[in-house]
N, C-alpha and C. Protein backbone atom coordinates (compact mmCIF):
# COMPACT_ATOMS: atom_id res chain seq x y z
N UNK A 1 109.45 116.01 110.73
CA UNK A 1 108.15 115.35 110.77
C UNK A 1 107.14 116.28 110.12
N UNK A 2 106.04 116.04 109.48
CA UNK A 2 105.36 116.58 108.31
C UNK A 2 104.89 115.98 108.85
N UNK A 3 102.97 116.77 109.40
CA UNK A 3 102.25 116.06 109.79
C UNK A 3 100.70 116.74 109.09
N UNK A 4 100.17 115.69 108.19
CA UNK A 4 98.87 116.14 106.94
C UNK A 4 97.90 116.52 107.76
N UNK A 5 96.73 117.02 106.81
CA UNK A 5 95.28 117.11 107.47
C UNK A 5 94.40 116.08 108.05
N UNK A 6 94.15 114.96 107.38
CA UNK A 6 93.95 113.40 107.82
C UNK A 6 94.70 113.53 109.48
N UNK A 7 95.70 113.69 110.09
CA UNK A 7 96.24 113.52 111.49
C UNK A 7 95.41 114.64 112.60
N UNK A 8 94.28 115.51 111.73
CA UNK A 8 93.97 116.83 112.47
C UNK A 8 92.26 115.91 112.24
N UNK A 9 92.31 115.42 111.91
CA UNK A 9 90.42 115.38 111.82
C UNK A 9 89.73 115.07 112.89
N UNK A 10 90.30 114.69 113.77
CA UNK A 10 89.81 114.26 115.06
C UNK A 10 89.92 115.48 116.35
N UNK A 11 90.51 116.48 115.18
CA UNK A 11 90.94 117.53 116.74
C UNK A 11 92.16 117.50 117.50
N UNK A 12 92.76 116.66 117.38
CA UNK A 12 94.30 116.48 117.82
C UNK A 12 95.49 117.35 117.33
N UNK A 13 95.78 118.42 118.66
CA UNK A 13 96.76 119.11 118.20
C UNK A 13 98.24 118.71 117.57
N UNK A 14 98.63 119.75 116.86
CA UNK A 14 100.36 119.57 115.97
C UNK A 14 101.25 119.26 117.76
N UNK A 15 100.91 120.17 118.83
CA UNK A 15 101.51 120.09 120.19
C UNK A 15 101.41 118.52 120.82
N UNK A 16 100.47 117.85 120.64
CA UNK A 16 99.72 116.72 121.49
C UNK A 16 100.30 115.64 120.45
N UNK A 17 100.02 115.61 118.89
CA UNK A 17 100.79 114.89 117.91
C UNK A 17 102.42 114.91 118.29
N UNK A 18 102.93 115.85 118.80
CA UNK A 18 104.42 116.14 118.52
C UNK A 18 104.67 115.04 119.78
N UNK A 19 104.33 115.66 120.83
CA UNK A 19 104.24 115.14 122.35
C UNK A 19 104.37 113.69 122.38
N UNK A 20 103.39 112.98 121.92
CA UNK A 20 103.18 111.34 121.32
C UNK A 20 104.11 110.92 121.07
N UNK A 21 104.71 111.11 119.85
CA UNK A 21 105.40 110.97 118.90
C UNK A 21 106.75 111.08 119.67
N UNK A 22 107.07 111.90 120.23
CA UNK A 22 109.15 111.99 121.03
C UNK A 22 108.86 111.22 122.06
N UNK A 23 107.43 110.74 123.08
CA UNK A 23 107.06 110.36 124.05
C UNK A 23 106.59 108.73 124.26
N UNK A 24 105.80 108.43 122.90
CA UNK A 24 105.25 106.95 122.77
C UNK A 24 105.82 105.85 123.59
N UNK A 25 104.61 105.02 124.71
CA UNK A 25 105.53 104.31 125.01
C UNK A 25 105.20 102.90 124.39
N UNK A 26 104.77 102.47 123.80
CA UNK A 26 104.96 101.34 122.53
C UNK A 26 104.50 101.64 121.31
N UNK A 27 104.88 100.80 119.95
CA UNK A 27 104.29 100.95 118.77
C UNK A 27 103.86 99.82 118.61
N UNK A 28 103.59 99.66 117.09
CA UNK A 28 102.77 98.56 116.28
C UNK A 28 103.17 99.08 114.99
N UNK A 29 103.72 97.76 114.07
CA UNK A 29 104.00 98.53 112.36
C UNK A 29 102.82 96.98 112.32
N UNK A 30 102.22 98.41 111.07
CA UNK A 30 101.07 96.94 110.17
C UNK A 30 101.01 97.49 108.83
N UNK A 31 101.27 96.04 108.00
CA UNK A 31 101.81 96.26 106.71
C UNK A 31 100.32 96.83 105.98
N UNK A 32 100.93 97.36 105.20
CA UNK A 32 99.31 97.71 104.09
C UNK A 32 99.71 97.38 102.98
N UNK A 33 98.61 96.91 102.31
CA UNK A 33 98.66 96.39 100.98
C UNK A 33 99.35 97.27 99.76
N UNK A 34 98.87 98.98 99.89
CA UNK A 34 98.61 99.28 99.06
C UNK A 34 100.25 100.40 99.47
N UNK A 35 100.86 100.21 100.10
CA UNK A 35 101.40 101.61 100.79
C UNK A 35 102.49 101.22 101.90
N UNK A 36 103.46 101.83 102.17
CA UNK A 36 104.44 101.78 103.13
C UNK A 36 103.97 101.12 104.15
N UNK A 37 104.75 100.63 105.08
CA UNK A 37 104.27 100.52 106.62
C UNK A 37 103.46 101.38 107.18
N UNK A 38 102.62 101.24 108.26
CA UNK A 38 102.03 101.70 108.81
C UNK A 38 102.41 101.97 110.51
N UNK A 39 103.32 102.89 110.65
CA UNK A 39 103.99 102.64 112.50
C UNK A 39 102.57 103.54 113.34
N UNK A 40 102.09 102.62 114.34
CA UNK A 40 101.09 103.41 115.35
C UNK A 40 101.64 103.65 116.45
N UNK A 41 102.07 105.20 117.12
CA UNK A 41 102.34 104.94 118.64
C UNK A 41 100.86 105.36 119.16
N UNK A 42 101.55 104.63 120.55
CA UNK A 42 100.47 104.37 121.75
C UNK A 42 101.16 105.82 123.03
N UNK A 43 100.47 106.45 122.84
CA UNK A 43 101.00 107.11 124.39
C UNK A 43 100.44 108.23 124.86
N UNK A 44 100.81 109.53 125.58
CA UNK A 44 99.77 110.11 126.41
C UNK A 44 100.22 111.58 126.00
N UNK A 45 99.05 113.00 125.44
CA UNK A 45 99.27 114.09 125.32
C UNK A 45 99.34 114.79 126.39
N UNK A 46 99.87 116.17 126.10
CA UNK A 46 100.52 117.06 127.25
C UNK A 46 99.31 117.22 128.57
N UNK A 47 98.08 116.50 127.94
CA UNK A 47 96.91 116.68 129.81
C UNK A 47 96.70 115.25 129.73
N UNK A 48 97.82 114.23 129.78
CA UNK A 48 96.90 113.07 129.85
C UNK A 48 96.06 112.15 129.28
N UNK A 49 95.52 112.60 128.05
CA UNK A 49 95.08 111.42 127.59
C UNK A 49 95.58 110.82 126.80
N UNK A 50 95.05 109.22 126.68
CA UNK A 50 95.96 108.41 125.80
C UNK A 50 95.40 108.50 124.19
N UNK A 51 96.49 108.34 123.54
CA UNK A 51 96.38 108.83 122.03
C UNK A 51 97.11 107.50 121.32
N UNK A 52 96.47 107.71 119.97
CA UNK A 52 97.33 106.74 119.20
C UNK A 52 97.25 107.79 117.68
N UNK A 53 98.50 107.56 117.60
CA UNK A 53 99.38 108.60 116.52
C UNK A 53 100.28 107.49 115.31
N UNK A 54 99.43 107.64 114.42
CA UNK A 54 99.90 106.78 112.93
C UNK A 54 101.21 107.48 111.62
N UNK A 55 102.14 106.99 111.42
CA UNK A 55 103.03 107.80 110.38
C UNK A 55 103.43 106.85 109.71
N UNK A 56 103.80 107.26 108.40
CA UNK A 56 104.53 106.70 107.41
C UNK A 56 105.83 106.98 106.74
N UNK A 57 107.00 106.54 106.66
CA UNK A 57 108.08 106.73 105.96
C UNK A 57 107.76 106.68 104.44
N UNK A 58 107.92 108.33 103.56
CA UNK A 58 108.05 108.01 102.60
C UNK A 58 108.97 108.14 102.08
N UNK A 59 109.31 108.34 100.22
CA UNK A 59 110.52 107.45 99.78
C UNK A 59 111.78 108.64 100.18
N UNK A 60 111.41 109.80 100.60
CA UNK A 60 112.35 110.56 100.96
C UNK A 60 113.34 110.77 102.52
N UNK A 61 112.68 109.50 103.07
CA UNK A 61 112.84 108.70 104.48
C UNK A 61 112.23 110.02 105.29
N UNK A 62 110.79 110.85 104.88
CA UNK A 62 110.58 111.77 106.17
C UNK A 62 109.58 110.76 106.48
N UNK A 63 109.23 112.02 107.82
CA UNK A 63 108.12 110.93 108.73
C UNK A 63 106.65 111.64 108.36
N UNK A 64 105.57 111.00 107.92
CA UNK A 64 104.16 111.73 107.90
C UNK A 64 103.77 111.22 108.52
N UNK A 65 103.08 112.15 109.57
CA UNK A 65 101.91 111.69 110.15
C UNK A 65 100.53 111.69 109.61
N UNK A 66 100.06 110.91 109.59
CA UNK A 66 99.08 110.56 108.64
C UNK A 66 97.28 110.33 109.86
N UNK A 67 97.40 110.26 111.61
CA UNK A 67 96.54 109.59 112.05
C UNK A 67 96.81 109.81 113.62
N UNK A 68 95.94 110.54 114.06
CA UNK A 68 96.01 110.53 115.28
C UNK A 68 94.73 110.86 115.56
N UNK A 69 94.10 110.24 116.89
CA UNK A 69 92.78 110.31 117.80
C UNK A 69 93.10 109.62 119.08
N UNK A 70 91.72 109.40 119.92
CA UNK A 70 92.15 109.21 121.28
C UNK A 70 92.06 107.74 120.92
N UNK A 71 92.98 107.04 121.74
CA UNK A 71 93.11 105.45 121.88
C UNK A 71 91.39 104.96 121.34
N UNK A 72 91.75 103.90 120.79
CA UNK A 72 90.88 103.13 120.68
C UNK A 72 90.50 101.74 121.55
N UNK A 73 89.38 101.57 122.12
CA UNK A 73 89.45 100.31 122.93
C UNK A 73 90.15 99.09 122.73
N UNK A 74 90.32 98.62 121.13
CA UNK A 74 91.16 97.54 121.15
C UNK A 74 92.68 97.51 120.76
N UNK A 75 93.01 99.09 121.03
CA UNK A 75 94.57 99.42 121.35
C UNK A 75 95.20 99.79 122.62
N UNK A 76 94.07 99.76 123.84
CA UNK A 76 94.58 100.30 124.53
C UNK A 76 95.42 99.46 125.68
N UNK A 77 95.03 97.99 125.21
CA UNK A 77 96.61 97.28 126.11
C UNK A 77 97.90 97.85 125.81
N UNK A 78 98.07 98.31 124.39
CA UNK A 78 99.03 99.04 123.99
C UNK A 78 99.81 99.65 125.23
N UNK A 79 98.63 100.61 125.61
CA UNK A 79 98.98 101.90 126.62
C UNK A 79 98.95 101.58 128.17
N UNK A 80 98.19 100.86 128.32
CA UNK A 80 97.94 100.63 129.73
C UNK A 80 97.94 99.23 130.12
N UNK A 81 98.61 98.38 128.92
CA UNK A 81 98.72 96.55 129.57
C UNK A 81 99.95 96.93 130.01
């Protein structure tokens, strides 16, 4: 997993990204126009809070993480429906 600067802009640790990511307890893929799938997990870093963590398969089948911050209000049935 290769995870860019874009996944850090919010302050979200490589630890709390990693955590998510082996941990997620649902996703969401949403297609983009311009670009691979888009997979979002929904789930909770090493103190608890809920996070949503974005990656992309590129053509070398790794995983980038491309997006992580704290849940957003209209994801968070995701986490807690």
């Amino acid at each position: 997993m290769i995870i860019i600067d874009s996944a850090r802009k919010h302050n979200i640790s490589d630890q709390d990204i990693t955590f998510v990511y082996e941990t997620a307890n649902k996703s969401l893929v949403l297609q983009q126009e311009d670009g691979p799938p888009l997979t979002l997990l929904f789930g909770f870093d090493t103190i608890g809070r809920g996070l949503e963590v974005g990656y992309v398969i590129n053509a070398e089948n790794e995983i980038i993480v491309i997006h992580a911050m704290k849940i957003r209000p209209h994801y968070k049935n995701y986490l807690y429906g």
